[in-house]
N, C-alpha and C. Protein backbone atom coordinates (compact mmCIF):
# COMPACT_ATOMS: atom_id res chain seq x y z
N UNK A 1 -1.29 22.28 -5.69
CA UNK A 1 -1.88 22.62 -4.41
C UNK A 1 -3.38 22.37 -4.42
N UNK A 2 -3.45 22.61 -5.90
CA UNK A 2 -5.19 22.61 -5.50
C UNK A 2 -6.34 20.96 -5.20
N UNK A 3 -5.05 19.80 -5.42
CA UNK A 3 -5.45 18.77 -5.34
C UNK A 3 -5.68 17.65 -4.25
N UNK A 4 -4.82 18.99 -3.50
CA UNK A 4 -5.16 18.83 -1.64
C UNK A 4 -6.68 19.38 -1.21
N UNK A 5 -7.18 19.94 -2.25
CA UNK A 5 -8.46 20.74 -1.69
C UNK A 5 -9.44 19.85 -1.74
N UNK A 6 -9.59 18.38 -2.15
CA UNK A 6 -10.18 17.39 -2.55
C UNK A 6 -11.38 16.86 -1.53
N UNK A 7 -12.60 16.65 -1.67
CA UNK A 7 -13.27 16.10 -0.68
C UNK A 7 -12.38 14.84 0.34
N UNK A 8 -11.53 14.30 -0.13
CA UNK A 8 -11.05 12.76 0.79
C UNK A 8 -9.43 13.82 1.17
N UNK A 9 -9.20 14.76 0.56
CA UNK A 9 -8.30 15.33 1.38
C UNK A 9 -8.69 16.51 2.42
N UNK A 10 -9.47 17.26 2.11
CA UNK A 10 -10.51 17.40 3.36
C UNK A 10 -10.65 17.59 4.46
N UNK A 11 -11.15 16.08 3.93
CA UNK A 11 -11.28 15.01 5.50
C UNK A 11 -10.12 14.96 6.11
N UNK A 12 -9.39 14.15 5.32
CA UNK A 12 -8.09 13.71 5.93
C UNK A 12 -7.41 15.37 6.90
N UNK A 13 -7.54 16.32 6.48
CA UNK A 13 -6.97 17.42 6.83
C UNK A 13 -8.08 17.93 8.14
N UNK A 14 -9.45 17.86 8.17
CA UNK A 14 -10.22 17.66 9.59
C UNK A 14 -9.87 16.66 10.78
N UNK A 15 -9.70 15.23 10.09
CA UNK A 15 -8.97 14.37 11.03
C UNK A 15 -7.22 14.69 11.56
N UNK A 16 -7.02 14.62 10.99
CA UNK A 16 -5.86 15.18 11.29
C UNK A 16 -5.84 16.73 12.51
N UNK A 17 -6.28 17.47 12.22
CA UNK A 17 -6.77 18.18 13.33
C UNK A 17 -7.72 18.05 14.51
N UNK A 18 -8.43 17.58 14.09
CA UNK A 18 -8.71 16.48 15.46
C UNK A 18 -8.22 15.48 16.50
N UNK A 19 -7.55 15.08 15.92
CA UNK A 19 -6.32 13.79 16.13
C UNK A 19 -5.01 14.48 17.10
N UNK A 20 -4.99 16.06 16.58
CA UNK A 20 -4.02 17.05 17.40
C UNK A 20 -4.46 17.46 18.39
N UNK A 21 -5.73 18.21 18.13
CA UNK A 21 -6.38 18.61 19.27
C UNK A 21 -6.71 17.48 20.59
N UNK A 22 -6.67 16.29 20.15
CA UNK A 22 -7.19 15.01 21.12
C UNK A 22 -6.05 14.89 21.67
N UNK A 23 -4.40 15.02 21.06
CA UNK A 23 -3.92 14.88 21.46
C UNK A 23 -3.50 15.69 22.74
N UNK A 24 -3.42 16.76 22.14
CA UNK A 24 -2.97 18.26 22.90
C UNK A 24 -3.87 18.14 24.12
N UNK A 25 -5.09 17.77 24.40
CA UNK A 25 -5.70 17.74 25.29
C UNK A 25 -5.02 16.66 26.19
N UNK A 26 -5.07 15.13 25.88
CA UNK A 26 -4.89 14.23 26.47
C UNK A 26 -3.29 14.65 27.44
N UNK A 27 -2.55 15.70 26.53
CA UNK A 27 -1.32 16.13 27.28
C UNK A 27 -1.43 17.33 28.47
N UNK A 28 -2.57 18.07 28.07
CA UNK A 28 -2.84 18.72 28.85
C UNK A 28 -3.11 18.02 30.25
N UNK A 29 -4.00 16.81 30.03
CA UNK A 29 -4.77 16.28 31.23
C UNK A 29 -3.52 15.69 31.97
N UNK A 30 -2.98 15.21 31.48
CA UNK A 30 -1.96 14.47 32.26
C UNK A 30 -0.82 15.21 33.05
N UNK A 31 -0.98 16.52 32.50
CA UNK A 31 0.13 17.20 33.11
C UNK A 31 -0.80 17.76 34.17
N UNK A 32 -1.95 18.16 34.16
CA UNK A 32 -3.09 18.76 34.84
C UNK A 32 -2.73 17.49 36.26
N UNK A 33 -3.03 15.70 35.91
CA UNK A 33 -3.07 14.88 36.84
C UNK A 33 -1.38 14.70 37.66
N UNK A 34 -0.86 14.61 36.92
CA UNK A 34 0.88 15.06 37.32
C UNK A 34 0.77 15.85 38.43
N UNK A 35 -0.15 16.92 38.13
CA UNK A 35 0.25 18.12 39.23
C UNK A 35 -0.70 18.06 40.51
N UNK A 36 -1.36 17.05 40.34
CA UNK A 36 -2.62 16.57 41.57
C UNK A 36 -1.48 16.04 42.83
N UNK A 37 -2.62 15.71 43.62
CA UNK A 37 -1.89 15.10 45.03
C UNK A 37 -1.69 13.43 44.86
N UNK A 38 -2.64 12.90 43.59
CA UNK A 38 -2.36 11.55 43.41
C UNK A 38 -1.17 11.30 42.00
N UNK A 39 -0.87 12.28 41.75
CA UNK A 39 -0.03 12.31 40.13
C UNK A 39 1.29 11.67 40.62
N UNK A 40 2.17 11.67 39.86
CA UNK A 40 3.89 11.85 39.94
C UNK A 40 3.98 11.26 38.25
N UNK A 41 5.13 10.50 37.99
CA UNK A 41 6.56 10.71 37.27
C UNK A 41 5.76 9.95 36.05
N UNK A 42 4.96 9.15 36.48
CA UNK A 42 4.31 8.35 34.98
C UNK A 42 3.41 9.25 34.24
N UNK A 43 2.60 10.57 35.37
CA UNK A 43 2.16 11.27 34.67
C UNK A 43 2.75 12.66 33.63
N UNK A 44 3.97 13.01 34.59
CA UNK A 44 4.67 14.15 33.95
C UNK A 44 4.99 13.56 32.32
N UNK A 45 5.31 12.15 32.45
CA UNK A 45 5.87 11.29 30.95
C UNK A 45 4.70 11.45 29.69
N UNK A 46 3.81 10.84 30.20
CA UNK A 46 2.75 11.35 29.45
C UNK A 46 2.23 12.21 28.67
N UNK A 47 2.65 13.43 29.69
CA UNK A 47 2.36 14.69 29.76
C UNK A 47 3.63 15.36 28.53
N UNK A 48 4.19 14.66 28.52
CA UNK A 48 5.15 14.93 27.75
C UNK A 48 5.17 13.99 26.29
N UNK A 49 4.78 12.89 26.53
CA UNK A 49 4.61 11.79 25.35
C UNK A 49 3.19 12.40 24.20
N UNK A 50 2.21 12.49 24.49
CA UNK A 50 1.25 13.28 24.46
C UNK A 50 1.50 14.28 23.15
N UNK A 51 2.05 15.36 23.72
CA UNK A 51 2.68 16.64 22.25
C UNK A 51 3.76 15.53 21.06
N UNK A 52 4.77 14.63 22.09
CA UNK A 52 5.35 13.97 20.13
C UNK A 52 4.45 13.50 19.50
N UNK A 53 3.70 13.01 20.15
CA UNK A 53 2.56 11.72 18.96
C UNK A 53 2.35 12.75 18.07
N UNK A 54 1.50 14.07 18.86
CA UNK A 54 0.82 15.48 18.10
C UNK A 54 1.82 15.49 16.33
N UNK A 55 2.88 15.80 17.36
CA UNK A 55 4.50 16.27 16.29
C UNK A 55 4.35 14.77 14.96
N UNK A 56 4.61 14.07 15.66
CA UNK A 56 4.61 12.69 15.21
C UNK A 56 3.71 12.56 13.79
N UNK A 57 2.16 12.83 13.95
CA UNK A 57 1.32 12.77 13.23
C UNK A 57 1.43 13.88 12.28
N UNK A 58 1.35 15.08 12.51
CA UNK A 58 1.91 16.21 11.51
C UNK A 58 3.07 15.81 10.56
N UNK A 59 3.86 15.26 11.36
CA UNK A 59 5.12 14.85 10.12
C UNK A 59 4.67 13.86 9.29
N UNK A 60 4.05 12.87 10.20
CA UNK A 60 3.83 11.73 9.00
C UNK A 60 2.73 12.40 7.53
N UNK A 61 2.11 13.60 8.24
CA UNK A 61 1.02 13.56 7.40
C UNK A 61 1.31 14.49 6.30
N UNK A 62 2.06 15.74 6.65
CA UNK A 62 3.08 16.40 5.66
C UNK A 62 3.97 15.46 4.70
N UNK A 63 4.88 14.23 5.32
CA UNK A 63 5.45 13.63 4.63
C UNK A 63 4.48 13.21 3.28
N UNK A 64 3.24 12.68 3.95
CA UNK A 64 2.42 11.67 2.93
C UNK A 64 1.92 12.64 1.60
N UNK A 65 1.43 14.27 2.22
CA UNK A 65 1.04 14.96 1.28
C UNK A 65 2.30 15.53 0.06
N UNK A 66 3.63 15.33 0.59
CA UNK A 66 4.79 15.61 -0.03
C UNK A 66 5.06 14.47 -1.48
N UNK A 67 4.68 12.93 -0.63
CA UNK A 67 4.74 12.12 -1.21
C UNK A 67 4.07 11.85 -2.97
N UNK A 68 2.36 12.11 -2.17
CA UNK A 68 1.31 11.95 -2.98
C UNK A 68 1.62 13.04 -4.47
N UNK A 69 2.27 14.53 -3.96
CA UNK A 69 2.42 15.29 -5.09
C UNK A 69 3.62 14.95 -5.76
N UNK A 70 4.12 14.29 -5.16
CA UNK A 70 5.55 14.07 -6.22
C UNK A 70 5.16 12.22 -7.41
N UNK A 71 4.44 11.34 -6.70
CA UNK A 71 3.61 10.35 -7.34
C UNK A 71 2.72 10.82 -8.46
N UNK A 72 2.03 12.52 -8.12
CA UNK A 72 1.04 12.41 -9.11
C UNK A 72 2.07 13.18 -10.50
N UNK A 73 3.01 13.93 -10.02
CA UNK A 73 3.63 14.48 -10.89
C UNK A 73 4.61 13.77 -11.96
N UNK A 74 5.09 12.25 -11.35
CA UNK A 74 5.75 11.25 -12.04
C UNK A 74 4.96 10.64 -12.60
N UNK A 75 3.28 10.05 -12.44
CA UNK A 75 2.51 9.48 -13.15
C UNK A 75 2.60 10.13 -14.54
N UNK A 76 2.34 11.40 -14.92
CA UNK A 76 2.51 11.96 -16.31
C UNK A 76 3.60 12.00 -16.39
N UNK A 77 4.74 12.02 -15.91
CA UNK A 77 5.85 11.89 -16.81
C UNK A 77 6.60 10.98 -17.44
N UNK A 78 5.96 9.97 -16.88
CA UNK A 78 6.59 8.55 -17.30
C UNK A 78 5.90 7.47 -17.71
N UNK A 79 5.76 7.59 -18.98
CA UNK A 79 4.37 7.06 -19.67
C UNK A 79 5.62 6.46 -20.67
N UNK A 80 5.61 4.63 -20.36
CA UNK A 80 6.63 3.94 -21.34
C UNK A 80 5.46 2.96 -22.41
N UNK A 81 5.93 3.48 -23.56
CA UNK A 81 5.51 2.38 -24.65
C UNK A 81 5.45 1.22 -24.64
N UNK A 82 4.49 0.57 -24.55
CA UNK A 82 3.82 -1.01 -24.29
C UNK A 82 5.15 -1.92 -24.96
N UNK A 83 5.46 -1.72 -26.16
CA UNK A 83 6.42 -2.53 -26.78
C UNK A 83 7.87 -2.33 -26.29
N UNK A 84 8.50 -1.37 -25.89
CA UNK A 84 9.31 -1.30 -24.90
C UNK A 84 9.78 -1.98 -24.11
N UNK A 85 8.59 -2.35 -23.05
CA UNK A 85 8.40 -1.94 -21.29
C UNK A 85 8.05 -3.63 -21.40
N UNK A 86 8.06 -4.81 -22.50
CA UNK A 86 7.65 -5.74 -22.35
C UNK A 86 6.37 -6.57 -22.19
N UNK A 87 5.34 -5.57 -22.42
CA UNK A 87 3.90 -5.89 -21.88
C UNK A 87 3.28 -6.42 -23.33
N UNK A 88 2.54 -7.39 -23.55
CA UNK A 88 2.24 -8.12 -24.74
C UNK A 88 0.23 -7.71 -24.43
N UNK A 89 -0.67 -7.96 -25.43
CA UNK A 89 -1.70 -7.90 -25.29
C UNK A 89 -2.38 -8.90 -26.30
N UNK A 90 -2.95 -9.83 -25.43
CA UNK A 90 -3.43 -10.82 -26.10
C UNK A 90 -5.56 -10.88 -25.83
N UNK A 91 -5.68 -11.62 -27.04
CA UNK A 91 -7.42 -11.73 -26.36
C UNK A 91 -7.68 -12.90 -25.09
N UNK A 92 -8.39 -12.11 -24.70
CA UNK A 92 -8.39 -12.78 -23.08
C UNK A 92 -7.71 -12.52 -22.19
N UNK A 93 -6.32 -11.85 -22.47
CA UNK A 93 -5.61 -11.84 -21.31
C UNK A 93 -5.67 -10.18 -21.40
N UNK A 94 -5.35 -9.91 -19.72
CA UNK A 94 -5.85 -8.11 -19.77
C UNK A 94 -4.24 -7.98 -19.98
N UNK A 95 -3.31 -8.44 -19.01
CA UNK A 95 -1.72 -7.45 -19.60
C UNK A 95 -1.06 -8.85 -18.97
N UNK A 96 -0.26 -9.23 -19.90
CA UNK A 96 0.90 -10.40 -19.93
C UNK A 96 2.33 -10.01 -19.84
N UNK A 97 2.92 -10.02 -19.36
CA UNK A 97 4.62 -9.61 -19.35
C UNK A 97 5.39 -10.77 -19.80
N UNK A 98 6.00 -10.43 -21.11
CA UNK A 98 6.94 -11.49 -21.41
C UNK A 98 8.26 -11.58 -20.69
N UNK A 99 8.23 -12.78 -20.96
CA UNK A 99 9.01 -13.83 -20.16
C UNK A 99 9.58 -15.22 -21.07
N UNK A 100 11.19 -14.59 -20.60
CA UNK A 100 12.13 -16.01 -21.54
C UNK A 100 11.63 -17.39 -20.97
N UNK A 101 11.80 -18.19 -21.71
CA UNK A 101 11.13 -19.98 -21.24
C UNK A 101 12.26 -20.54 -20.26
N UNK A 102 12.09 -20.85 -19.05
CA UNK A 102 12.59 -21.19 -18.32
C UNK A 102 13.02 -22.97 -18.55
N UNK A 103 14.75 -23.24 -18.42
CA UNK A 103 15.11 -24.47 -18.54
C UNK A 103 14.56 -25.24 -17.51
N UNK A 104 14.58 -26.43 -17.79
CA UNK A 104 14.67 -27.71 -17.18
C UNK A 104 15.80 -28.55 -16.68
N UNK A 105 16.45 -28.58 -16.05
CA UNK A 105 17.79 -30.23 -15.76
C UNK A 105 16.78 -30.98 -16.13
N UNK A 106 17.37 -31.86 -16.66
CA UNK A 106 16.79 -33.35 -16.77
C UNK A 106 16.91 -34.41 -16.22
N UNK A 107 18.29 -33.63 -15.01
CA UNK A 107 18.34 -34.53 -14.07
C UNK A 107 17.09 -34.64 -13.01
N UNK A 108 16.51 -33.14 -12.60
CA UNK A 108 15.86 -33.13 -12.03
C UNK A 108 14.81 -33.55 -12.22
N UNK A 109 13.77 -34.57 -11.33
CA UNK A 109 13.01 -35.14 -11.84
C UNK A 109 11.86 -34.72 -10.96
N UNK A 110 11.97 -34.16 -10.12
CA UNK A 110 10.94 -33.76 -8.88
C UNK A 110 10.31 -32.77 -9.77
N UNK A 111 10.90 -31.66 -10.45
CA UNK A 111 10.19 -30.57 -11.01
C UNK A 111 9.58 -31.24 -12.05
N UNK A 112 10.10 -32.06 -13.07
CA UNK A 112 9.68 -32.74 -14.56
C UNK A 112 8.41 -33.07 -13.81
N UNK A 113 8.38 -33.87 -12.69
CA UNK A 113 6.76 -34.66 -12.56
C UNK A 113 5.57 -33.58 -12.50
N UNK A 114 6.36 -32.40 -11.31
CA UNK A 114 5.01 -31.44 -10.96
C UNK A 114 5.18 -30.46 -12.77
N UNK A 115 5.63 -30.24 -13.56
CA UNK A 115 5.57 -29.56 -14.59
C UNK A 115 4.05 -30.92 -15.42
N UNK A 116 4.86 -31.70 -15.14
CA UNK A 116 3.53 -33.02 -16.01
C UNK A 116 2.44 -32.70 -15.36
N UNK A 117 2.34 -32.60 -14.04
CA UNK A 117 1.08 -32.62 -13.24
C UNK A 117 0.46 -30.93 -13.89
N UNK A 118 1.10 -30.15 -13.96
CA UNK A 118 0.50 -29.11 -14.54
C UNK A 118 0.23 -28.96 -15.98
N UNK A 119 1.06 -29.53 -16.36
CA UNK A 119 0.62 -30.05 -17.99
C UNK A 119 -1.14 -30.32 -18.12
N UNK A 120 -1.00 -31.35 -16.88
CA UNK A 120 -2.25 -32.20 -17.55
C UNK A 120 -3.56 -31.88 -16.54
N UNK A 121 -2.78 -30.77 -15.78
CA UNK A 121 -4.34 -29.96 -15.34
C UNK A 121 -4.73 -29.35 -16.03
N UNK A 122 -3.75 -28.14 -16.90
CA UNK A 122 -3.81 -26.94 -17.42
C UNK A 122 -4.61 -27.70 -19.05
N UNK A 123 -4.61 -28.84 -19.34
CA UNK A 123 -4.97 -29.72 -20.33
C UNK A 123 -6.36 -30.16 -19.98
N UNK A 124 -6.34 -30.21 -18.78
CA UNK A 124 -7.83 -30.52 -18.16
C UNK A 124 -8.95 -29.50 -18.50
N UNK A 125 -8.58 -28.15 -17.89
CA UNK A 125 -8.91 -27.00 -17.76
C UNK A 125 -9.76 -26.67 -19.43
N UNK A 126 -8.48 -26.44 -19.89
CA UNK A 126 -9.22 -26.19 -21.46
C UNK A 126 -9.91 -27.21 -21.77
N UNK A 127 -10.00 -28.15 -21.95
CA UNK A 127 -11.50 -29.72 -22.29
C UNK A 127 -12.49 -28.90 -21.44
N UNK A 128 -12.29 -29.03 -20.23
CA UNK A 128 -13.86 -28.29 -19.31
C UNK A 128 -14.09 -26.87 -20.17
N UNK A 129 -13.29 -25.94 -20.31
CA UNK A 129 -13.62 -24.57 -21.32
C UNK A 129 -13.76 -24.65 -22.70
N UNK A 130 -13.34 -25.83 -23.24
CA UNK A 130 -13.80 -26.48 -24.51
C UNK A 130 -15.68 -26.69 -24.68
N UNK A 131 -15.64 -27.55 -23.28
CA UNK A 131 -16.85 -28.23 -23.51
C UNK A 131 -18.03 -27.39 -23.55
N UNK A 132 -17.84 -26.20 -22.68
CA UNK A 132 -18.55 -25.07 -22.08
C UNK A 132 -18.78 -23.81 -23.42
N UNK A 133 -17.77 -23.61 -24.27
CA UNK A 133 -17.93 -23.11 -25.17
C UNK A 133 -17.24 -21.55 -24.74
N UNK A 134 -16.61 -21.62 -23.69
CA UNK A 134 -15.59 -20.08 -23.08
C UNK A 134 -14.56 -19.69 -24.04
N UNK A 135 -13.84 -20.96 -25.12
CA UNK A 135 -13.08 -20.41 -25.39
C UNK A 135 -13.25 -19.79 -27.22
């Protein structure tokens, strides 16, 4: 509970009451114009559309705070071992996921060319990071 008390939850919990109150008003007015000599049936709707949004926004925002505590409570519980979970750690690279080597047909020749064409960029690449001294 106490992680709802958060400066950015807060807020979110001021807006959110604001957002009701704007609403609640805007329903008020319309039922207020409804009941004028220029009102009728688009305003009574309003007047009525007005309080779900209100409803509307409370749920979504309960839902989200329901959400957020059940996310922070699975973050600690499910803490999987790097060697496990597939994740490799190499220098230079921040997190790599292994991955079986994908075949080739040899019939196919459309992929063989663009695999060459990446061959001999990715071949390019390192000469320019060669030359530069990056690697």
């Amino acid at each position: 509970m106490r992680r709802f008390l958060t400066w950015r939850w807060c807020l979110a919990h001021l807006m959110l009451v604001v957002a009701v109150l704007v609403m609640l008003r805007l329903g008020q007015w319309q039922w207020d114009r409804a009941n004028s000599a220029t009102g009728g049936l688009q305003n009574y709707a309003y007047a009525l559309q007005w309080p779900l949004f209100a409803v509307f926004a409370i749920v979504v925002y309960v839902k989200t705070m329901i959400e957020d505590g059940r996310r922070l409570s699975r973050v600690g519980a499910t803490r999987l071992d790097p060697a496990a979970s597939g994740v490799r750690r190499e220098d230079g690279v921040r997190v790599g996921v292994s991955t079986p080597a994908v075949s080739v047909d040899p019939d196919d020749v459309e992929t063989q060319e663009w695999n060459a064409r990446f061959a001999a960029l990715n071949a390019a690449t390192a000469r320019t990071e060669a030359g530069r001294g990056e690697r």
